[in-house]
Protein backbone atom coordinates (compact mmCIF):
# COMPACT_ATOMS: atom_id res chain seq x y z
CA UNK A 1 106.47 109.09 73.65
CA UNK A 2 108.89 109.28 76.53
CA UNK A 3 109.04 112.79 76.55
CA UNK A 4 105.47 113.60 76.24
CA UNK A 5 104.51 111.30 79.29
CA UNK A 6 107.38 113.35 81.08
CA UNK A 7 105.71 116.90 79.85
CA UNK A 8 102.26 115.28 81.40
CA UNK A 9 103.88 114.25 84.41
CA UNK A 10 105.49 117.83 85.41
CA UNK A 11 102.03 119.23 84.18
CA UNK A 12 99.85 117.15 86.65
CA UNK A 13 102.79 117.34 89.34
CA UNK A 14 102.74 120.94 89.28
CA UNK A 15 98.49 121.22 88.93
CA UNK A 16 98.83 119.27 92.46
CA UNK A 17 100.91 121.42 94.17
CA UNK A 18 98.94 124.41 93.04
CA UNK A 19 95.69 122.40 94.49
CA UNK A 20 97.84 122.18 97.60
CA UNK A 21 99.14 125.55 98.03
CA UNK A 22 95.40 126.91 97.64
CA UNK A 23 93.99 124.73 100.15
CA UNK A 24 96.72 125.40 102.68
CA UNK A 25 96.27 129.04 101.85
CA UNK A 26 92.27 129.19 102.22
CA UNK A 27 92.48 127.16 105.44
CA UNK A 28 94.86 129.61 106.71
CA UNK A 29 92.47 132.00 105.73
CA UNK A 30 89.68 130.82 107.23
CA UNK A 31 91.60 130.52 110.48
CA UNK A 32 92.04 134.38 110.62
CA UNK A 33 88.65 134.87 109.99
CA UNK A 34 87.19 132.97 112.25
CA UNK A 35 89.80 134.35 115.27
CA UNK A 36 88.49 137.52 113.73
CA UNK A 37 84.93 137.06 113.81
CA UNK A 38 85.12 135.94 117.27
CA UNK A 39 87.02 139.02 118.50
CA UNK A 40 84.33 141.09 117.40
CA UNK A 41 81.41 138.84 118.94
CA UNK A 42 83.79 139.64 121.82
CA UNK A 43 83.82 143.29 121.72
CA UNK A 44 80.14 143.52 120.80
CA UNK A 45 79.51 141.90 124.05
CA UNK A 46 81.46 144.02 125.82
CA UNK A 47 80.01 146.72 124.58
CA UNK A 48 76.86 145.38 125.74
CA UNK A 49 77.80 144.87 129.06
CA UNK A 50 78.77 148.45 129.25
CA UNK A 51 75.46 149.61 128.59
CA UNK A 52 73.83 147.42 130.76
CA UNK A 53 75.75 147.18 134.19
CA UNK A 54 76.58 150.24 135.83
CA UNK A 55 78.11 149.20 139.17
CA UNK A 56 82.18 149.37 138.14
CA UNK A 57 83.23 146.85 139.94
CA UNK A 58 80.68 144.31 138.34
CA UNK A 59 81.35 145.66 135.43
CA UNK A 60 85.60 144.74 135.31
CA UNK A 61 84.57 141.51 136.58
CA UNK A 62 82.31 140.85 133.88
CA UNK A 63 84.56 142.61 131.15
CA UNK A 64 87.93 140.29 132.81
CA UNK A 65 85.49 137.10 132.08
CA UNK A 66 84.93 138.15 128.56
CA UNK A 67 88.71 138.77 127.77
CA UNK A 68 89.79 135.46 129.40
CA UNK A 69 87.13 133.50 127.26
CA UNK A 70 88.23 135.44 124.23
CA UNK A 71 91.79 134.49 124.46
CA UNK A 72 90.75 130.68 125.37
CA UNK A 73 88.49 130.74 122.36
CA UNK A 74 91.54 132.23 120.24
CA UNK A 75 93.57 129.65 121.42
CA UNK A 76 90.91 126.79 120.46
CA UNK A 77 90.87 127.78 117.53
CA UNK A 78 94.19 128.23 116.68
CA UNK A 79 94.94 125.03 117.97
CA UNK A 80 92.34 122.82 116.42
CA UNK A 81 93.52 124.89 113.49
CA UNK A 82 96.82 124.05 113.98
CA UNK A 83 96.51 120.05 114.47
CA UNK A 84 94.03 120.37 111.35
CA UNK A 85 96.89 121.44 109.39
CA UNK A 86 99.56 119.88 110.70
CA UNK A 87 96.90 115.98 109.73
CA UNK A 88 96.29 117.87 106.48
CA UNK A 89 100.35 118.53 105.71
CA UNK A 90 100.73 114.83 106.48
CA UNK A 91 98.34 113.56 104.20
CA UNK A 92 99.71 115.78 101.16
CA UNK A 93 103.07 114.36 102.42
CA UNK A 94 101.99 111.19 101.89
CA UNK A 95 100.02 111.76 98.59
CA UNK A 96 103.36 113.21 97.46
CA UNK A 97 105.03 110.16 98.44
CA UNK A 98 103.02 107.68 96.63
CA UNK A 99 102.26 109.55 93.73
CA UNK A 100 106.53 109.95 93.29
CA UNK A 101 106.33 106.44 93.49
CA UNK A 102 104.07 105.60 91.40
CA UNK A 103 105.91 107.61 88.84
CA UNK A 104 109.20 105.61 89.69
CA UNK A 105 107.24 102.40 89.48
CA UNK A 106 105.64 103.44 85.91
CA UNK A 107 109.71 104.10 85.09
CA UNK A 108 111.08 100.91 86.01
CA UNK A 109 108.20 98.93 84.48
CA UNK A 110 108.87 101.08 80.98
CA UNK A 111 112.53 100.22 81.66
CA UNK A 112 111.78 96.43 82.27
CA UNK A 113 109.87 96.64 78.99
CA UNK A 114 112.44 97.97 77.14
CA UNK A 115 115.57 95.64 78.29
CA UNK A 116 113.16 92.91 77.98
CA UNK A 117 112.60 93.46 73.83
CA UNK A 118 116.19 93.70 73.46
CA UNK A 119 116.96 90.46 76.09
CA UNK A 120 114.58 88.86 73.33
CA UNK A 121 115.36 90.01 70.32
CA UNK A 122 119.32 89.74 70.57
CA UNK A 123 119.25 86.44 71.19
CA UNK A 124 116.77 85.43 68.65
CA UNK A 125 118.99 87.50 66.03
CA UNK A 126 121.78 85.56 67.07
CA UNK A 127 120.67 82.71 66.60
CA UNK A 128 118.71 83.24 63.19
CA UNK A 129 122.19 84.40 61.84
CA UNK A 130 124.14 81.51 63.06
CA UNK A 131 121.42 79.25 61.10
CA UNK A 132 121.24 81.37 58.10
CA UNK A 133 125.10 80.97 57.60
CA UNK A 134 124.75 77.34 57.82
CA UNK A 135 122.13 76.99 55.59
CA UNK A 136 124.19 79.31 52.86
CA UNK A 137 127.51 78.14 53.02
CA UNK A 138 129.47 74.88 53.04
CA UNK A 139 131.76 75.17 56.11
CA UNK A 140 134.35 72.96 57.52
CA UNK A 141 133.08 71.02 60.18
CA UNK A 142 134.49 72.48 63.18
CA UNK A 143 133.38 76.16 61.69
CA UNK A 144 129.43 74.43 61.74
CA UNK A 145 130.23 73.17 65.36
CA UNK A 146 131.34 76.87 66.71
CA UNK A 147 127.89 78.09 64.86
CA UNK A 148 126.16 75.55 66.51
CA UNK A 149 127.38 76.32 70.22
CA UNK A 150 126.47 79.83 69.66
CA UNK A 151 122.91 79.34 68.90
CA UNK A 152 122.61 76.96 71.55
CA UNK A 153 124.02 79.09 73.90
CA UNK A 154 121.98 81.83 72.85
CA UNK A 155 118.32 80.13 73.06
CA UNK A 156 119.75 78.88 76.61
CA UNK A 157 120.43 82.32 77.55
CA UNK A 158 116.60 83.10 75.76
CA UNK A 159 115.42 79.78 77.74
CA UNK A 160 116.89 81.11 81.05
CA UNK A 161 115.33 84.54 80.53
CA UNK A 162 111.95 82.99 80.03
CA UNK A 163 112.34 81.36 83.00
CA UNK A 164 112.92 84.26 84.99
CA UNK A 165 109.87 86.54 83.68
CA UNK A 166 107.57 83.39 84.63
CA UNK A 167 109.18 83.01 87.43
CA UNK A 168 109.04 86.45 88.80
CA UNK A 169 105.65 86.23 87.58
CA UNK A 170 104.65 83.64 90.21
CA UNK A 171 106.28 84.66 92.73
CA UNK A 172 103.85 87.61 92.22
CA UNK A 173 101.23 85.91 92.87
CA UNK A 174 102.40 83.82 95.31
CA UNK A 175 101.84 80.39 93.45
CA UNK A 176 105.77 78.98 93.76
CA UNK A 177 105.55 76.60 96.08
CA UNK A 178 108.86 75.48 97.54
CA UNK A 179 109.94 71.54 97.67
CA UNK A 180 112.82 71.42 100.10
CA UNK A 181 115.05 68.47 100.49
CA UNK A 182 117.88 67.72 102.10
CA UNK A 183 121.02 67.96 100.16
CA UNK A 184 124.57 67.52 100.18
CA UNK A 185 124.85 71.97 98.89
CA UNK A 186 128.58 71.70 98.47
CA UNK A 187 127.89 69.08 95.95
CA UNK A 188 125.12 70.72 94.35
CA UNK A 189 127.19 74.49 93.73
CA UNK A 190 129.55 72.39 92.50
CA UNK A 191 127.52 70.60 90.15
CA UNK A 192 125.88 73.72 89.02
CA UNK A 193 129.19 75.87 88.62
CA UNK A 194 130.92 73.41 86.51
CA UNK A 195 127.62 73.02 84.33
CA UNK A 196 127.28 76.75 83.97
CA UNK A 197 130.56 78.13 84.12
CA UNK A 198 133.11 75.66 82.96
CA UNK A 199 134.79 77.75 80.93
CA UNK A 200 135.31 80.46 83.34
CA UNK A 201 136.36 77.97 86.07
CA UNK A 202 139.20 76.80 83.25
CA UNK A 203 140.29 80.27 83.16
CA UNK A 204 140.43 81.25 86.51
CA UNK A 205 137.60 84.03 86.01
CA UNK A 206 135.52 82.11 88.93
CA UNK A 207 136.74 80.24 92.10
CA UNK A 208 135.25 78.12 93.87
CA UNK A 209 135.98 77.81 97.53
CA UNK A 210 133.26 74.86 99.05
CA UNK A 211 133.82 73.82 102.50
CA UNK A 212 132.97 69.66 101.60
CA UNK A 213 129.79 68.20 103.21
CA UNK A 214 127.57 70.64 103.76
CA UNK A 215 124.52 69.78 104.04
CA UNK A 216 120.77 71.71 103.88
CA UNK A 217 117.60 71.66 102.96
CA UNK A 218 116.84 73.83 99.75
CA UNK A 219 114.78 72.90 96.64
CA UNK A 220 117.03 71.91 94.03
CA UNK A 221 115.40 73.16 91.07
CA UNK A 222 114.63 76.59 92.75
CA UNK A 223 118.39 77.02 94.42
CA UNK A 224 120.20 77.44 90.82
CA UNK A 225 118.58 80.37 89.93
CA UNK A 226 119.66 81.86 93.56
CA UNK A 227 123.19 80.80 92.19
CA UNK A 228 123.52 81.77 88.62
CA UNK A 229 121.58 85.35 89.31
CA UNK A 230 124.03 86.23 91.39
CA UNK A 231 127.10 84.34 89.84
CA UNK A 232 125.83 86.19 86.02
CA UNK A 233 125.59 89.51 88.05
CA UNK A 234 128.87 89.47 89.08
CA UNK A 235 130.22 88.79 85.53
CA UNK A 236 128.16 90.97 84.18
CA UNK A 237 129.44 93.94 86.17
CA UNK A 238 132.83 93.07 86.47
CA UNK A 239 134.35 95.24 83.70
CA UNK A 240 137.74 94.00 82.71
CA UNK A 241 139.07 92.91 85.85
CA UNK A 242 136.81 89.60 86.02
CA UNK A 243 137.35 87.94 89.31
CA UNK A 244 134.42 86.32 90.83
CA UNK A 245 134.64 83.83 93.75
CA UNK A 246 131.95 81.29 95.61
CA UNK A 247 132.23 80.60 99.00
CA UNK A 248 129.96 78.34 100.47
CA UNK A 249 131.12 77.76 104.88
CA UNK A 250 129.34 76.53 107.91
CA UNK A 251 128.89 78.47 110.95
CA UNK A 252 127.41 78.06 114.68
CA UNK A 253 124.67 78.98 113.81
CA UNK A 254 123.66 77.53 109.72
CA UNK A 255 125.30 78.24 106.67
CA UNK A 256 126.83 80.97 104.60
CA UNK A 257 127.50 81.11 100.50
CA UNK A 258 129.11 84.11 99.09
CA UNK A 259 129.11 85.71 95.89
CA UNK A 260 132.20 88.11 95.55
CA UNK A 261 133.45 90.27 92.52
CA UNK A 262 136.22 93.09 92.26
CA UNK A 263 133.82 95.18 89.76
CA UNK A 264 132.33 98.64 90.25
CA UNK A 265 130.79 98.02 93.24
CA UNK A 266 127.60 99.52 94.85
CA UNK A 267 126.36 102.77 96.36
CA UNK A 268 125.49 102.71 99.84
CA UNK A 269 121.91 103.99 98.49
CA UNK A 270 121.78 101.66 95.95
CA UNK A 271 121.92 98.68 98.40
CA UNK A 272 118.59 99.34 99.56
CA UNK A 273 116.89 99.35 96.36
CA UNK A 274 118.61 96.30 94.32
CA UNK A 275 116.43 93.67 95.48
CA UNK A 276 113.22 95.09 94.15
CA UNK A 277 111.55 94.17 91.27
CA UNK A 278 112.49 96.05 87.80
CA UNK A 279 115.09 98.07 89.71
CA UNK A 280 118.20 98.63 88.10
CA UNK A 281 120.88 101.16 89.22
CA UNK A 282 121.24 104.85 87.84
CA UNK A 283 124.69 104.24 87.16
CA UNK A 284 125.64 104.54 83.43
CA UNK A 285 127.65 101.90 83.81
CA UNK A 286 125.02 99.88 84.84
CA UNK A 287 122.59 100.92 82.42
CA UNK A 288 125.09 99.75 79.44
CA UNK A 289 124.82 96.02 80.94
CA UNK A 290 122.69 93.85 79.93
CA UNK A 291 119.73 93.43 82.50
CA UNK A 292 116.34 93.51 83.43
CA UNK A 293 115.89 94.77 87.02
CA UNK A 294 114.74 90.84 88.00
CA UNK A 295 117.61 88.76 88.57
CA UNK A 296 117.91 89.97 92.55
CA UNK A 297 114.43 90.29 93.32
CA UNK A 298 114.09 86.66 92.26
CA UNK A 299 117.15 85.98 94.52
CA UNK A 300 116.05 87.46 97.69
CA UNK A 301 112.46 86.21 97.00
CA UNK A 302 113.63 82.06 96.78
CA UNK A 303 116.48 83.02 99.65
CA UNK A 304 113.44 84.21 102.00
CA UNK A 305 111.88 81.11 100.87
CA UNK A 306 114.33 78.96 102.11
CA UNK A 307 114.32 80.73 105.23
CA UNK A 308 117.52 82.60 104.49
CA UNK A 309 118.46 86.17 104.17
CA UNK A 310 120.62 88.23 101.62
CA UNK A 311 122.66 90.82 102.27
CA UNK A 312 125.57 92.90 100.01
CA UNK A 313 128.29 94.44 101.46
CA UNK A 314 131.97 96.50 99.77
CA UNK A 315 134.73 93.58 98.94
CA UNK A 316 138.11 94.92 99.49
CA UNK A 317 139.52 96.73 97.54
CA UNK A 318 136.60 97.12 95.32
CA UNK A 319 133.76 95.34 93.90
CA UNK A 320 130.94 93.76 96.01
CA UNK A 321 130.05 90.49 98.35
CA UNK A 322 126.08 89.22 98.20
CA UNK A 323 126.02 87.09 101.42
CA UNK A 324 123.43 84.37 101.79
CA UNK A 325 122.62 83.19 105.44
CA UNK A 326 120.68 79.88 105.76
């Protein structure tokens, strides 16, 4: 399927360009002519004009009128012509331009599709297996308690990925409305770290770093997501050296959290593309994470809600910091 969309793609890409070429080519054409055609009307006149006058004098003077309107009419033309062109290259500059992304659009949504199955199906598998084995076998009673945390761990995973897609959804079209508050946030990050990520605080994987007291006003159901998007990205791209940090500080001017990691980092041409919908990075390494292009989108979308901005930036000496401004 994949490959004969690509085969129609290059077909109707190339069909375009041909359209394209021909048009520049007959317009080009037509420019000649005309210069052309009005060099002859020119030297028909002329011609004319020889037959007619016979004092010599008159007759230059008439003939030096003809040439300079001949070269001011070759220069109209050849400049409307060349303006005409120039608004015509544009517009097949930007048709070129929207139909590539159009294309990359039509990618990322068939990508989004795809990670989005196997986000659903994995964790439904899981946790049809975890039940299955309980319902078969007689297990010790800590054995039925490990089974049990992984199903509900998956179908919170499954939850939180529902979320997201109706979430993103909304935000679409623009029907999340915002309910700000204010909040004690150090509290809050807390609160939601040691709820999400207990076990990774335990061993050290995440730090916390929380000036006390902070205080804002953010919607408190909307902010975790902000939080565990980013905190889940960072674990998720880690690799083996896990070592992800919050940072939530005041400054003059509001307040800053950071998100840090020491994992593989971001391209400088990557940066500009993360935050949009469905994208997800070309990098292989990327691609073999689990993901579906909407966990920043969502983030920069509820950050520019709260009146914030996002940026990312290179942690030293590797990995990457997503900065939060409020």
């Amino acid at each position: 399927m994949s490959s004969w969309l690509n085969k129609i793609r290059s077909n109707s890409k190339g069909i375009i360009y041909v359209i394209f070429v021909y048009i520049i080519a007959q317009f080009l054409w037509w420019e000649i002519l005309l210069v052309k055609q009005s060099n002859a009307l020119m030297e028909e006149k002329q011609k004319v004009l020889e037959l007619t006058i016979s004092d010599t004098d008159q007759l230059r003077t008439e003939i030096d009128k003809l040439q300079k309107s001949k070269i001011q009419k070759t220069y109209m033309v050849v400049g409307e012509g060349t303006i005409f062109l120039l608004l015509l290259l544009y517009g097949i500059n930007l048709i070129r331009k929207a139909n590539k992304k159009e294309h990359e659009l039509l990618d990322q949504k068939n990508n989004f599709l795809l990670s989005i199955t196997h986000e659903l199906k994995t964790p439904l598998a899981t946790t049809k297996l975890q039940l299955q084995t309980l319902k078969k076998h007689q297990l010790a009673v800590e054995k039925q308690q490990e089974l049990i945390d992984i199903a509900i761990n998956e179908n919170e995973r499954l939850n939180s990925l529902i979320d997201n897609v109706l979430l993103a959804t909304r935000m679409q079209e623009n029907e999340y409305q915002m309910l700000k508050e204010q909040i004690n946030l150090s509290e809050l990050i807390t609160t939601i770290a040691s709820v999400n990520y207990r076990s990774s605080l335990e061993s050290g994987n995440l730090k916390l770093n929380i000036e006390p007291s902070v205080l804002c006003e953010v919607d408190k159901l909307a902010f975790p997501s902000i939080l565990t998007n980013l905190v889940d990205n960072a674990f998720k791209y880690s690799g083996d050296q896990v070592n992800v940090g919050i940072k939530l500080s005041k400054k003059e001017n509001g307040i800053v959290l950071e998100v840090s990691d020491r994992g593989m980092g971001i391209k400088d041409p990557e940066k500009k593309r993360i935050f949009e919908q469905f994208y997800r990075s070309g990098s292989e390494q990327t691609r073999k994470a689990k993901g579906t292009g909407l966990g920043l989108f969502i983030v920069k979308y509820l950050v520019e809600k709260h009146g914030g901005t996002i940026s990312v930036k290179d942690n030293s000496p590797r990995g990457s910091i997503f900065e939060i401004d409020l």
